[in-house]
Protein backbone atom coordinates (compact mmCIF):
# COMPACT_ATOMS: atom_id res chain seq x y z
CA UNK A 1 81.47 122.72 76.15
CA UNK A 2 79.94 122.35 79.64
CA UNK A 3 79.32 118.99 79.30
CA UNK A 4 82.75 118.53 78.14
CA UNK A 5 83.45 119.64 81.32
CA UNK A 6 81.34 117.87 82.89
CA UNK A 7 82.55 114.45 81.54
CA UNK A 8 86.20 115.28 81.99
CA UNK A 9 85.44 115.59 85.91
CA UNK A 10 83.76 112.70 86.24
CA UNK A 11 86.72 110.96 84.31
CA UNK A 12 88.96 112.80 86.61
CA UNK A 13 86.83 111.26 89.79
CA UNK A 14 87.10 108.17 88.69
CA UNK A 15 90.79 107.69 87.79
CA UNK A 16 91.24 109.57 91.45
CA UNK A 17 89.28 107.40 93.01
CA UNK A 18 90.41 104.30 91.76
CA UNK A 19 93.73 105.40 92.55
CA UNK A 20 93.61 105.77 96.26
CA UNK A 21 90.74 103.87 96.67
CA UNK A 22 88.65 105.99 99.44
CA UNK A 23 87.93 109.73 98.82
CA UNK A 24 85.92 111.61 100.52
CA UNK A 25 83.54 114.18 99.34
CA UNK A 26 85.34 116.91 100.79
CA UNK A 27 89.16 115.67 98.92
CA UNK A 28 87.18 114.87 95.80
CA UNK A 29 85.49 118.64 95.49
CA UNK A 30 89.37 119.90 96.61
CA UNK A 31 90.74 117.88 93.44
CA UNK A 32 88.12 118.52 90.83
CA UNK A 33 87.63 122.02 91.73
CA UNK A 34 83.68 121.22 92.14
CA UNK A 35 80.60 122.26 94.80
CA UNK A 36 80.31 119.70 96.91
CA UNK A 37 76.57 119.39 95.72
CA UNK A 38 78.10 118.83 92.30
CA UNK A 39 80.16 115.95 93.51
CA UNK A 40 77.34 114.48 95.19
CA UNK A 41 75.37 114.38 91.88
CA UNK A 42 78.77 112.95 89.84
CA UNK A 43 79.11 110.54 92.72
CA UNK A 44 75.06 109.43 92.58
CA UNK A 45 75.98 109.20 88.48
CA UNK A 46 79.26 107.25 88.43
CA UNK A 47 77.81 104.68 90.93
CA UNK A 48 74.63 103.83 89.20
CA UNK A 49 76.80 103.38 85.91
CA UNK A 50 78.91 100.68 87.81
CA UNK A 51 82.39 102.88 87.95
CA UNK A 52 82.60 103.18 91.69
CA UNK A 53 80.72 102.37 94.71
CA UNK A 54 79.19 106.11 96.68
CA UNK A 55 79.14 106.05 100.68
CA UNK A 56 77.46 108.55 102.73
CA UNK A 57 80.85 110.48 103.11
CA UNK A 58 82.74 110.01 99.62
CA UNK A 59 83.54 106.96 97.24
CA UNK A 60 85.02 104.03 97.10
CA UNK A 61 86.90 102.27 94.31
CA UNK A 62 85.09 98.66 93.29
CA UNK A 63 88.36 97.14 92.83
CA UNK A 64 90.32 98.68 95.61
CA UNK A 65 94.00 99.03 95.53
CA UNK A 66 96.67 97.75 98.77
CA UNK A 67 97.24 99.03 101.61
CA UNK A 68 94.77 102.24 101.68
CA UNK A 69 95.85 104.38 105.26
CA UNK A 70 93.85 103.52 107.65
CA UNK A 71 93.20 107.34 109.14
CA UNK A 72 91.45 107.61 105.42
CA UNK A 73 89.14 104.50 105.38
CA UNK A 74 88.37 105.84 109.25
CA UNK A 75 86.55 108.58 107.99
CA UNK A 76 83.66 106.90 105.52
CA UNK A 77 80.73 105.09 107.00
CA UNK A 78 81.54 106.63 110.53
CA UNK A 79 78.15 106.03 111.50
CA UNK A 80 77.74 102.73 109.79
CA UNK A 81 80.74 101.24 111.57
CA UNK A 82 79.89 102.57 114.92
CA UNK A 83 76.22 100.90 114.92
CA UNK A 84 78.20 97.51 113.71
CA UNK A 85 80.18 98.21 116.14
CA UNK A 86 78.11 98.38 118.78
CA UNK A 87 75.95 95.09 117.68
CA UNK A 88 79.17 93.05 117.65
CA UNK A 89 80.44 93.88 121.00
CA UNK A 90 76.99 93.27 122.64
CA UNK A 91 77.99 89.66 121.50
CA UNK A 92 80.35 89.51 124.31
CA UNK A 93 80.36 87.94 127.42
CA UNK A 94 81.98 88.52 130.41
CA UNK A 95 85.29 86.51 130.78
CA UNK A 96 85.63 85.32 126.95
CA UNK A 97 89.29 85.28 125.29
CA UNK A 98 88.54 87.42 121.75
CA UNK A 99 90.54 88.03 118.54
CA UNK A 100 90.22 91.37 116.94
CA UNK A 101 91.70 92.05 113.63
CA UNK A 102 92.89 95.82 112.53
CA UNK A 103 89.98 96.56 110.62
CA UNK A 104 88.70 99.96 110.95
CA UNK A 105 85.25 98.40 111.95
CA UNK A 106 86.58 96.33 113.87
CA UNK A 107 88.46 99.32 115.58
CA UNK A 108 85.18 100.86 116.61
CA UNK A 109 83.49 98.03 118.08
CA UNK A 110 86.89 98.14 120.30
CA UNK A 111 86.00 100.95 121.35
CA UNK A 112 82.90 99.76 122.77
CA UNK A 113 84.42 97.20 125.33
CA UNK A 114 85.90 99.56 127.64
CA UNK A 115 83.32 99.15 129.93
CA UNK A 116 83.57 94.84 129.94
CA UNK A 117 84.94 93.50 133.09
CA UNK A 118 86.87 90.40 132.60
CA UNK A 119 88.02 90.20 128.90
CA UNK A 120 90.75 89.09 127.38
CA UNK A 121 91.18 90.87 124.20
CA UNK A 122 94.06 89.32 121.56
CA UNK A 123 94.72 91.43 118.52
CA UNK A 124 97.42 92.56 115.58
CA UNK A 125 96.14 95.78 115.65
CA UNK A 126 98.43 98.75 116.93
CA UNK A 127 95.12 100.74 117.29
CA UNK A 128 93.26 98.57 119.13
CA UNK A 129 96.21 98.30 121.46
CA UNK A 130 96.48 101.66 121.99
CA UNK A 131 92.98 102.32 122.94
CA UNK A 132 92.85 99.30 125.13
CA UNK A 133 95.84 97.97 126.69
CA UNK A 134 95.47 100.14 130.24
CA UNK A 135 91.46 99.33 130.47
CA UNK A 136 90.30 98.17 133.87
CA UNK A 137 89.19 94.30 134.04
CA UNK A 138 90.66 93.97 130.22
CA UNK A 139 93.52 91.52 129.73
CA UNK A 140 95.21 92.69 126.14
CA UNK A 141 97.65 90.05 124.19
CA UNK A 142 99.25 91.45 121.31
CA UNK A 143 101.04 89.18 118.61
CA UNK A 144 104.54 90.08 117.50
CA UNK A 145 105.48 90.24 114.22
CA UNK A 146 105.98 92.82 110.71
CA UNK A 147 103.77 96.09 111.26
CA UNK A 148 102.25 97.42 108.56
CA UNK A 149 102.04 101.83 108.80
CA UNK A 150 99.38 102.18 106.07
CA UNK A 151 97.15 99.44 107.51
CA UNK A 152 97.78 99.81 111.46
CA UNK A 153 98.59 95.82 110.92
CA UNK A 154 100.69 93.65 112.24
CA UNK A 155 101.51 90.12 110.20
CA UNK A 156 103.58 87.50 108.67
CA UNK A 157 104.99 84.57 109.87
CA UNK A 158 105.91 85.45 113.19
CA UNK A 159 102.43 86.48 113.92
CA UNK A 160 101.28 83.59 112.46
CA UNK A 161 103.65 81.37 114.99
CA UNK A 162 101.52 83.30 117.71
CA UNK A 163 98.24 82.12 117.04
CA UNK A 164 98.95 78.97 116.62
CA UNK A 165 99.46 78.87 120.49
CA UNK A 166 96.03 80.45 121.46
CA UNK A 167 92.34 79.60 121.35
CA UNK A 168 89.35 82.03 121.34
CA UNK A 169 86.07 82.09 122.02
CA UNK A 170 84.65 84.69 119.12
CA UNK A 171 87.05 86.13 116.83
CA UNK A 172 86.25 89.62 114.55
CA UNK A 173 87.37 90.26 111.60
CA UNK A 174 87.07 92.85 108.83
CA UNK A 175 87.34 93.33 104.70
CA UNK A 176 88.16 94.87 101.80
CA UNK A 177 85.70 93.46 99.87
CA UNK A 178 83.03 90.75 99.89
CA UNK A 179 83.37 89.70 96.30
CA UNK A 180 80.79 88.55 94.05
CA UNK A 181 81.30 85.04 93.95
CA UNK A 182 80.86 85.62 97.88
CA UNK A 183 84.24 85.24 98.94
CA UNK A 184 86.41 87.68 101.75
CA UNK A 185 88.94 89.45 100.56
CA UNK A 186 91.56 91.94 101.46
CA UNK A 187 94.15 94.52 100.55
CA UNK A 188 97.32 92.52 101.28
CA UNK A 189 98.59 88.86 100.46
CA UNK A 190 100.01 88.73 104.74
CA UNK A 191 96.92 89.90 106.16
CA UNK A 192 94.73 87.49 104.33
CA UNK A 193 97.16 84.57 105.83
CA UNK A 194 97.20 85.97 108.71
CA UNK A 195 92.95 86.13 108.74
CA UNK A 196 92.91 82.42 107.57
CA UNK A 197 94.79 81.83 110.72
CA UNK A 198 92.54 83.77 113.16
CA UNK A 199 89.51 81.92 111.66
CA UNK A 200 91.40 78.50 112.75
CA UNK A 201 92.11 79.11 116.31
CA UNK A 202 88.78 80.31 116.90
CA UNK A 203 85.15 78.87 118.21
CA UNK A 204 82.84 81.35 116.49
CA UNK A 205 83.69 83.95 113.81
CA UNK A 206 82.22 87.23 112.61
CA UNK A 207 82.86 89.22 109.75
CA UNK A 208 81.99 93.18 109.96
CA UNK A 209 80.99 94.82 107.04
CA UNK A 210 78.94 97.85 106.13
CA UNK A 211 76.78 97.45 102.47
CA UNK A 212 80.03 99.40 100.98
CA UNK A 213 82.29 96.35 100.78
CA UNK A 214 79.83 93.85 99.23
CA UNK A 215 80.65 93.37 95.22
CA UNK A 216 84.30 94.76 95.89
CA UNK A 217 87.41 92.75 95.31
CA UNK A 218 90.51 93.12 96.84
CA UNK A 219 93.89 91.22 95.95
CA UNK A 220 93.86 88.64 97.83
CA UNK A 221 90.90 86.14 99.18
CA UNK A 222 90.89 85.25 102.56
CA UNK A 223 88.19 81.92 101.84
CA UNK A 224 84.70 81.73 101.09
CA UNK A 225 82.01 83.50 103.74
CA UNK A 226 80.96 80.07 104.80
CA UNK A 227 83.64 79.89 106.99
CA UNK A 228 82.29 82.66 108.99
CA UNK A 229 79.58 81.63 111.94
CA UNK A 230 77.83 85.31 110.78
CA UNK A 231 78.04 88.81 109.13
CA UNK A 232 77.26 91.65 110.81
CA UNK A 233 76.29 94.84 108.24
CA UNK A 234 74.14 97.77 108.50
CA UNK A 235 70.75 98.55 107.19
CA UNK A 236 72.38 100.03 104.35
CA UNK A 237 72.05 96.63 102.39
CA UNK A 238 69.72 96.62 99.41
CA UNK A 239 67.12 93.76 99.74
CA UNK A 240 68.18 91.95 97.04
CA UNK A 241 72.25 91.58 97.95
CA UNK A 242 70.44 90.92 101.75
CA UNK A 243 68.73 87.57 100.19
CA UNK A 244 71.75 87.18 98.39
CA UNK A 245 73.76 87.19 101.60
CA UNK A 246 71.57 84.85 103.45
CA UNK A 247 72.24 82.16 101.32
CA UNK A 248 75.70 82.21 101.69
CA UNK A 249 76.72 82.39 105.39
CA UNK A 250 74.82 80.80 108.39
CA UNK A 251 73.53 83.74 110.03
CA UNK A 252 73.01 87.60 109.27
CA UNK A 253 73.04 90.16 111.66
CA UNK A 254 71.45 94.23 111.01
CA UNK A 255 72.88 96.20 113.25
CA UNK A 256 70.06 99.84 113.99
């Protein structure tokens, strides 16, 4: 009987997490009525059999569903995404023109320009707006068009129109998933246009993702990672997908 137990919560984990695509420990243990040292195990279980993908704070689903709220995919890989974070905005130079996309990583290397003097900062991100559009020495250029609640996006065709009038020097974007015929993808059919036309307009590009989001899929692809000039992951990354990875984009960057 316990193990009947047993298997039914792990079922129950599963179909949860697949459903809403990020859980984290703390929801999961809520659901199944479990320790949260019992959810760790079932979470150390159900990734080594291939069902989900574990993250320091909770699980994520390998094929992950649309639009997943972006206050819930904020709150895995917190540190992960600040150190990425961190490395990408050390990239930038004083007096560049940047894109930032609404990707929670991207979110929290926004947070680490406050202090850059003479930046011009364009983005379809209402969070990134937010934190930065009063900033001393930042210029901030948002791009009209549908906004997305779950995602914190905005997109579609007038967005689109936007870009097509602007030119940047780096521009960062995030992902659902890196699949594993190494293409980008993401949660929405929109947003991966709109990406496609981010990577156009600009010089250099640079994809932020912690080891979570490689051998995911989302629904739509955004194009193959060698349009990207680099990724920038954390140390997280098993040595073998980190070979893996170097074959397939020009340039790798571990953020520590």
């Amino acid at each position: 009987m316990p193990r009947l137990i047993a298997a039914q919560r792990r079922a129950r984990i599963v179909e949860l997490v697949n459903r809403r695509g990020i859980l984290s420990v703390a929801e999961l243990a809520r659901q199944v009525g479990a320790s949260l040292m019992t959810l760790r195990r079932d979470l150390a279980l159900l990734d080594g059999q291939g069902l989900l993908r574990r993250t320091h704070g909770g699980a994520v689903a390998l094929a992950a569903p649309p639009d997943v709220p972006l206050r819930r995919r904020e709150r895995l890989e917190l540190q992960a995404k600040a150190v990425i974070g961190r490395t990408a905005a050390a990239l930038i130079q004083s007096g560049e023109t940047i894109f930032l996309d609404a990707g929670t990583t991207v979110l929290a290397m926004a947070r680490c320009l406050r202090s850059i003097r003479s930046l011009t900062v364009v983005t379809n991100s209402v969070q990134v707006l937010a934190d930065l559009w009063n900033r001393p020495g930042l210029r901030v250029v948002a791009v009209g068009g549908v906004a997305r609640p779950a995602s914190g996006s905005i997109t579609g065709p007038l967005a689109e129109k936007a870009l097509e009038e602007i030119r940047v020097d780096r521009a960062f974007l995030g992902t659902t998933g890196i699949t594993p015929r190494w293409e980008v993808s993401n949660s929405d059919l929109d947003l991966a246009s709109f990406q496609r036309r981010a990577l156009a307009v600009a010089r250099e590009s640079y994809l932020l993702a912690d080891h979570t989001k490689f051998g995911r899929t989302g629904l739509a692809i955004v194009g193959s990672l060698k349009a990207f000039t680099a990724v920038i992951t954390d140390a997280h990354l098993s040595p073998t997908l980190l070979s893996q990875l170097r074959k397939h984009v020009g340039k790798v960057v571990i953020a520590r």
